[in-house]
N, C-alpha and C. Protein backbone atom coordinates (compact mmCIF):
# COMPACT_ATOMS: atom_id res chain seq x y z
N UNK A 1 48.64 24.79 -109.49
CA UNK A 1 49.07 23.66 -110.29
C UNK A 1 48.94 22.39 -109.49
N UNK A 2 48.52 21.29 -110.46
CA UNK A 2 48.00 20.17 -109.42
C UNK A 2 49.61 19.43 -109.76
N UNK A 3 49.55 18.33 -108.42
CA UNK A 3 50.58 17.11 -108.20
C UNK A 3 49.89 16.13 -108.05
N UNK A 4 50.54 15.13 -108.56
CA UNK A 4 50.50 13.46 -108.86
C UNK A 4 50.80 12.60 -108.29
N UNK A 5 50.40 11.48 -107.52
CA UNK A 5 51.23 10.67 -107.04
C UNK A 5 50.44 9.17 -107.41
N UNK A 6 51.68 8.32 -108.33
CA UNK A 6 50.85 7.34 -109.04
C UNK A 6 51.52 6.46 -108.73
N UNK A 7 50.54 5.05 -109.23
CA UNK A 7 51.27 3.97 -108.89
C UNK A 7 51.54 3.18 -110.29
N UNK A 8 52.46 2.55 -111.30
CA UNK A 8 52.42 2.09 -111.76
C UNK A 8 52.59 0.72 -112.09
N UNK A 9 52.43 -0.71 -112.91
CA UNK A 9 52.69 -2.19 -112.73
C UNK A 9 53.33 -2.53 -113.68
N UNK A 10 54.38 -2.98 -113.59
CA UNK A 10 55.57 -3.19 -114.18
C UNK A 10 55.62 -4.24 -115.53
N UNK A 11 56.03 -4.91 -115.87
CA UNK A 11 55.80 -5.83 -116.90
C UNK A 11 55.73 -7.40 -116.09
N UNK A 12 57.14 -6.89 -115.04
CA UNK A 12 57.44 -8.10 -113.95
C UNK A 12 56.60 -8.21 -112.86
N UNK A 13 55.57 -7.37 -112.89
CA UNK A 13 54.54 -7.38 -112.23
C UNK A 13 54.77 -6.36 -110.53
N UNK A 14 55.81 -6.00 -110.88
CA UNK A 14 56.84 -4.66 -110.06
C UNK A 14 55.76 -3.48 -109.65
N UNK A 15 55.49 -2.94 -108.33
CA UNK A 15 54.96 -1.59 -108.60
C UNK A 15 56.01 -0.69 -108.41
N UNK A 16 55.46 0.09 -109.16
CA UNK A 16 56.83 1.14 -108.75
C UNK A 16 55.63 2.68 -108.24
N UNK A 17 56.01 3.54 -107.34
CA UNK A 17 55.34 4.89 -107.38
C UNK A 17 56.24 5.87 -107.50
N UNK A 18 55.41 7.11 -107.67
CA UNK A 18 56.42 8.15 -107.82
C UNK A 18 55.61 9.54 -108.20
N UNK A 19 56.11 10.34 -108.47
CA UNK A 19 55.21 12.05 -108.19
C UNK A 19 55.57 12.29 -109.71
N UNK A 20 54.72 13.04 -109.60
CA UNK A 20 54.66 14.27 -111.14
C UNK A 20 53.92 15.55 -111.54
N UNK A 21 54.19 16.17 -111.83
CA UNK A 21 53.13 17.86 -112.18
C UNK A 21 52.59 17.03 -112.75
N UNK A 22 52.43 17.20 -114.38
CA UNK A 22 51.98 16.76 -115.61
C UNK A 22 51.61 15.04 -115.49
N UNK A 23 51.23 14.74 -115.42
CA UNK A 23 50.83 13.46 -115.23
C UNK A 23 51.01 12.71 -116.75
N UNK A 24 50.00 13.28 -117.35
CA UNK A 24 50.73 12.31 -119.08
C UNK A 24 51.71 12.86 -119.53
N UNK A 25 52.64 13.70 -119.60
CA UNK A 25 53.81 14.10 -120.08
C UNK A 25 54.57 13.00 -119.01
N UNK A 26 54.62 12.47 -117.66
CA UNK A 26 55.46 11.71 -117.27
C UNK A 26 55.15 10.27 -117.75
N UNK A 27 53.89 9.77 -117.86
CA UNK A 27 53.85 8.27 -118.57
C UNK A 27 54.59 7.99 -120.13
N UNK A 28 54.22 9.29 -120.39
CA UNK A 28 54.94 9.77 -122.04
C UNK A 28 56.47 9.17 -121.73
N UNK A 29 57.09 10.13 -121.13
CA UNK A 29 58.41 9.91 -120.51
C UNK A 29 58.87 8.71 -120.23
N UNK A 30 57.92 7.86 -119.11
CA UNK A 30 58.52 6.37 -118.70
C UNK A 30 58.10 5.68 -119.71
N UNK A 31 57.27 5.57 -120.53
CA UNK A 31 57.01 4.91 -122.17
C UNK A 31 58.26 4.81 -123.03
N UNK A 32 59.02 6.33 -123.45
CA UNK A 32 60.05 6.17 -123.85
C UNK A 32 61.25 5.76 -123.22
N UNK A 33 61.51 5.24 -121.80
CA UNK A 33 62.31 5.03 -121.29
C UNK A 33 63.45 5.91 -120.92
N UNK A 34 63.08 7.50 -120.67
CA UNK A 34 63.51 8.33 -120.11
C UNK A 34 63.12 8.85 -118.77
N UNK A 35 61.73 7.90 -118.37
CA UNK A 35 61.50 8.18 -116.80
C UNK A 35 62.22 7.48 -115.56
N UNK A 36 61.94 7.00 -114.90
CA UNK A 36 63.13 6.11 -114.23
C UNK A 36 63.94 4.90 -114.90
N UNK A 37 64.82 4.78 -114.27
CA UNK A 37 65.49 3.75 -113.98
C UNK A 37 64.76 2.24 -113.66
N UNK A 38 64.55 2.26 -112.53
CA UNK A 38 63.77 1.10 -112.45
C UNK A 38 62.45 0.85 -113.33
N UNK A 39 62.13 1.86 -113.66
CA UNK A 39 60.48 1.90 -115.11
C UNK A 39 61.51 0.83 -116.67
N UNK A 40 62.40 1.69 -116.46
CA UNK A 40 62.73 1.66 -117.98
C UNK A 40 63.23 0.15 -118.16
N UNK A 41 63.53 -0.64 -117.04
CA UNK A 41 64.15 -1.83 -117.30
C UNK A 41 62.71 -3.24 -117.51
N UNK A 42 61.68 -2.20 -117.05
CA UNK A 42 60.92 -3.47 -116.89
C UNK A 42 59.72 -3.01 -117.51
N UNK A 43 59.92 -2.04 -119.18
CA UNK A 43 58.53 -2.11 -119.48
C UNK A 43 58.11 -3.53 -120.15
N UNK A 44 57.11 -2.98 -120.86
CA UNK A 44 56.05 -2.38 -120.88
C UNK A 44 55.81 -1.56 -119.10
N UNK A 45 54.95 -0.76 -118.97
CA UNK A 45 53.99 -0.77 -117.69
C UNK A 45 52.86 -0.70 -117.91
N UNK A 46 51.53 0.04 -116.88
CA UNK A 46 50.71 0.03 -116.86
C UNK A 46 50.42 0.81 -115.51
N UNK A 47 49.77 2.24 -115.35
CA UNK A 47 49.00 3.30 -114.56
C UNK A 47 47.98 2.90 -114.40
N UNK A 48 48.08 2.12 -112.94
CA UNK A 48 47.57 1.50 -112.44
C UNK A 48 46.48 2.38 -111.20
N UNK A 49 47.25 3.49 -110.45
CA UNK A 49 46.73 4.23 -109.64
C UNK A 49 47.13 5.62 -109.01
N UNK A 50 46.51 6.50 -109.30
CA UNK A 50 46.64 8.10 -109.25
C UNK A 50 45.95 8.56 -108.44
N UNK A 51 46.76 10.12 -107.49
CA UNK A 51 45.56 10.52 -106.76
C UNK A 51 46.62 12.34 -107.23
N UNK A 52 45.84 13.20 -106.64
CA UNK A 52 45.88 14.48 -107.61
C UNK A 52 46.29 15.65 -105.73
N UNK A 53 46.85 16.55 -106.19
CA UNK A 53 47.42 17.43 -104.73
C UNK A 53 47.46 18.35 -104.89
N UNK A 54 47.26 19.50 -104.19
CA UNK A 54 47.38 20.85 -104.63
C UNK A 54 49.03 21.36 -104.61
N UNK A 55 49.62 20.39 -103.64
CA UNK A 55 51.10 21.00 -102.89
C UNK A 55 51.92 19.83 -103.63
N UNK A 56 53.18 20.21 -103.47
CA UNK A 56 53.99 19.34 -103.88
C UNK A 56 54.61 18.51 -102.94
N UNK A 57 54.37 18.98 -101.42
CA UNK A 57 54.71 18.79 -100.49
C UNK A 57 53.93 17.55 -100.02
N UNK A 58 52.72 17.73 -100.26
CA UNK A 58 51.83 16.69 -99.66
C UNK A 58 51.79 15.70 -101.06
N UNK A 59 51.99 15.69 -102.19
CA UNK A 59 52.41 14.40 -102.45
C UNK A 59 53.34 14.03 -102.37
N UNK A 60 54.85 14.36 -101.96
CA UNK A 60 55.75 14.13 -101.58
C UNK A 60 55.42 12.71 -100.16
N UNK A 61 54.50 13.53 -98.62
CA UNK A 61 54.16 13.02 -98.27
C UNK A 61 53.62 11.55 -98.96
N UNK A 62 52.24 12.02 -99.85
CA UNK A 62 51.51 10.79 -99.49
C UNK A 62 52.88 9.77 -101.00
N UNK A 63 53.49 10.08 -101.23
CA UNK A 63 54.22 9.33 -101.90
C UNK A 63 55.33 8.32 -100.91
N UNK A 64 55.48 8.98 -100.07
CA UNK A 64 56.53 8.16 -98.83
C UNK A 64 55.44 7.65 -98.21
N UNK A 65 54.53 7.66 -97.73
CA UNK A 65 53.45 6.92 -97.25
C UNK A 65 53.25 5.14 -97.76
N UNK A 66 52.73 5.86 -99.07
CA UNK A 66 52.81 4.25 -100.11
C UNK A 66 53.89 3.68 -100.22
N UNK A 67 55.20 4.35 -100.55
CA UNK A 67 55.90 3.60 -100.48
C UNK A 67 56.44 2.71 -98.95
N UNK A 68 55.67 3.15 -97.95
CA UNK A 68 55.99 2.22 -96.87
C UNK A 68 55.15 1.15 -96.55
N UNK A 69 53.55 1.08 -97.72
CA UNK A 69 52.96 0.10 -97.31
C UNK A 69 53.69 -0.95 -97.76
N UNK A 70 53.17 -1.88 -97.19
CA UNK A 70 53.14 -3.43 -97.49
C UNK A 70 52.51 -4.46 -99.13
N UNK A 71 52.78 -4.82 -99.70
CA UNK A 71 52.68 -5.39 -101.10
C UNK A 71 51.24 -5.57 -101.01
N UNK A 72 50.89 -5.84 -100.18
CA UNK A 72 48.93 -6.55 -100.10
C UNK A 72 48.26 -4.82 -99.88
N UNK A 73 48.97 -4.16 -99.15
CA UNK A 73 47.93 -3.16 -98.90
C UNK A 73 48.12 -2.04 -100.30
N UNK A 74 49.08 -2.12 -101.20
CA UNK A 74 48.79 -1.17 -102.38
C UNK A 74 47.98 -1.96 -103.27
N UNK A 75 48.00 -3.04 -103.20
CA UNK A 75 47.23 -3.94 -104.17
C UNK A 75 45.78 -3.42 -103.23
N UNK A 76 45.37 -3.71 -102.01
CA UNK A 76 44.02 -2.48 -101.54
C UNK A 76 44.01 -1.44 -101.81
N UNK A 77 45.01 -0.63 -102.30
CA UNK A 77 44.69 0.87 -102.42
C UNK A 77 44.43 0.64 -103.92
N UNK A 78 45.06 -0.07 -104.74
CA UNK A 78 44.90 0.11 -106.20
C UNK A 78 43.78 -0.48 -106.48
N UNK A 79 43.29 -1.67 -105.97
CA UNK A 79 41.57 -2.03 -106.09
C UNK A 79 40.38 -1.25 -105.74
N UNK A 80 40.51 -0.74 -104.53
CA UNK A 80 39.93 0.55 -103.74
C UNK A 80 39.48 1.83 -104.73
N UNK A 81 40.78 2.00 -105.85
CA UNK A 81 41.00 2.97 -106.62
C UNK A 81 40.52 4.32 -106.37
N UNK A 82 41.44 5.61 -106.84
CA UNK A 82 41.17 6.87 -106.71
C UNK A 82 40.86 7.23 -108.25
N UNK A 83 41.66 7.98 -108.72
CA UNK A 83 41.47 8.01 -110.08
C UNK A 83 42.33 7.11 -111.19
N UNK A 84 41.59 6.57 -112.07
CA UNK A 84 42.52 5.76 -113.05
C UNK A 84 41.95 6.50 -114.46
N UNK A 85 43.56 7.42 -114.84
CA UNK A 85 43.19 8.00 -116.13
C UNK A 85 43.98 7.03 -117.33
N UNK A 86 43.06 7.19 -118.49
CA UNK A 86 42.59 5.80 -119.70
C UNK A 86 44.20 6.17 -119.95
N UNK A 87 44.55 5.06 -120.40
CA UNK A 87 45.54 4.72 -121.33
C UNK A 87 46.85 6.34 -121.71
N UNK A 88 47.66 5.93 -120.83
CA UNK A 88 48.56 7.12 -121.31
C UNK A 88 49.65 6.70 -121.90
């Protein structure tokens, strides 16, 4: 089973990241405002940037990773882009 680790852009222009099995069952989720907390206060959003894991462990990792870059360097990783799946 694959893992997720995405980045999404807020309405306030906020990124927020975070992990998931199912990848559109969780945009589903932060759409209705049952995914986070911080998602739900500032939609609309927008899935902005995804990368895919075999372990849950290692996106765990690369999820604490991003969240330690710096504001300019996810804006490089999200231009850079891995996978961006259409409209969820």
């Amino acid at each position: 089973m694959a893992f997720f680790v995405y980045i999404l852009r807020c309405r306030d222009g906020s990124l927020y990241t975070g992990i998931a099995r199912d990848l559109e069952k969780r945009m589903k989720k932060h759409s209705r405002g049952r995914g986070s907390r911080c998602v739900r206060s500032r939609l609309p959003f927008r899935l902005v940037y995804s990368e895919e894991f075999t372990t849950r462990s290692e996106s765990m990792r690369r999820e604490n990773q991003i969240k330690a870059l710096a504001r300019a360097e996810k804006a490089g990783l999200i231009s850079r882009g891995a996978l961006h799946p259409s409209d969820y």
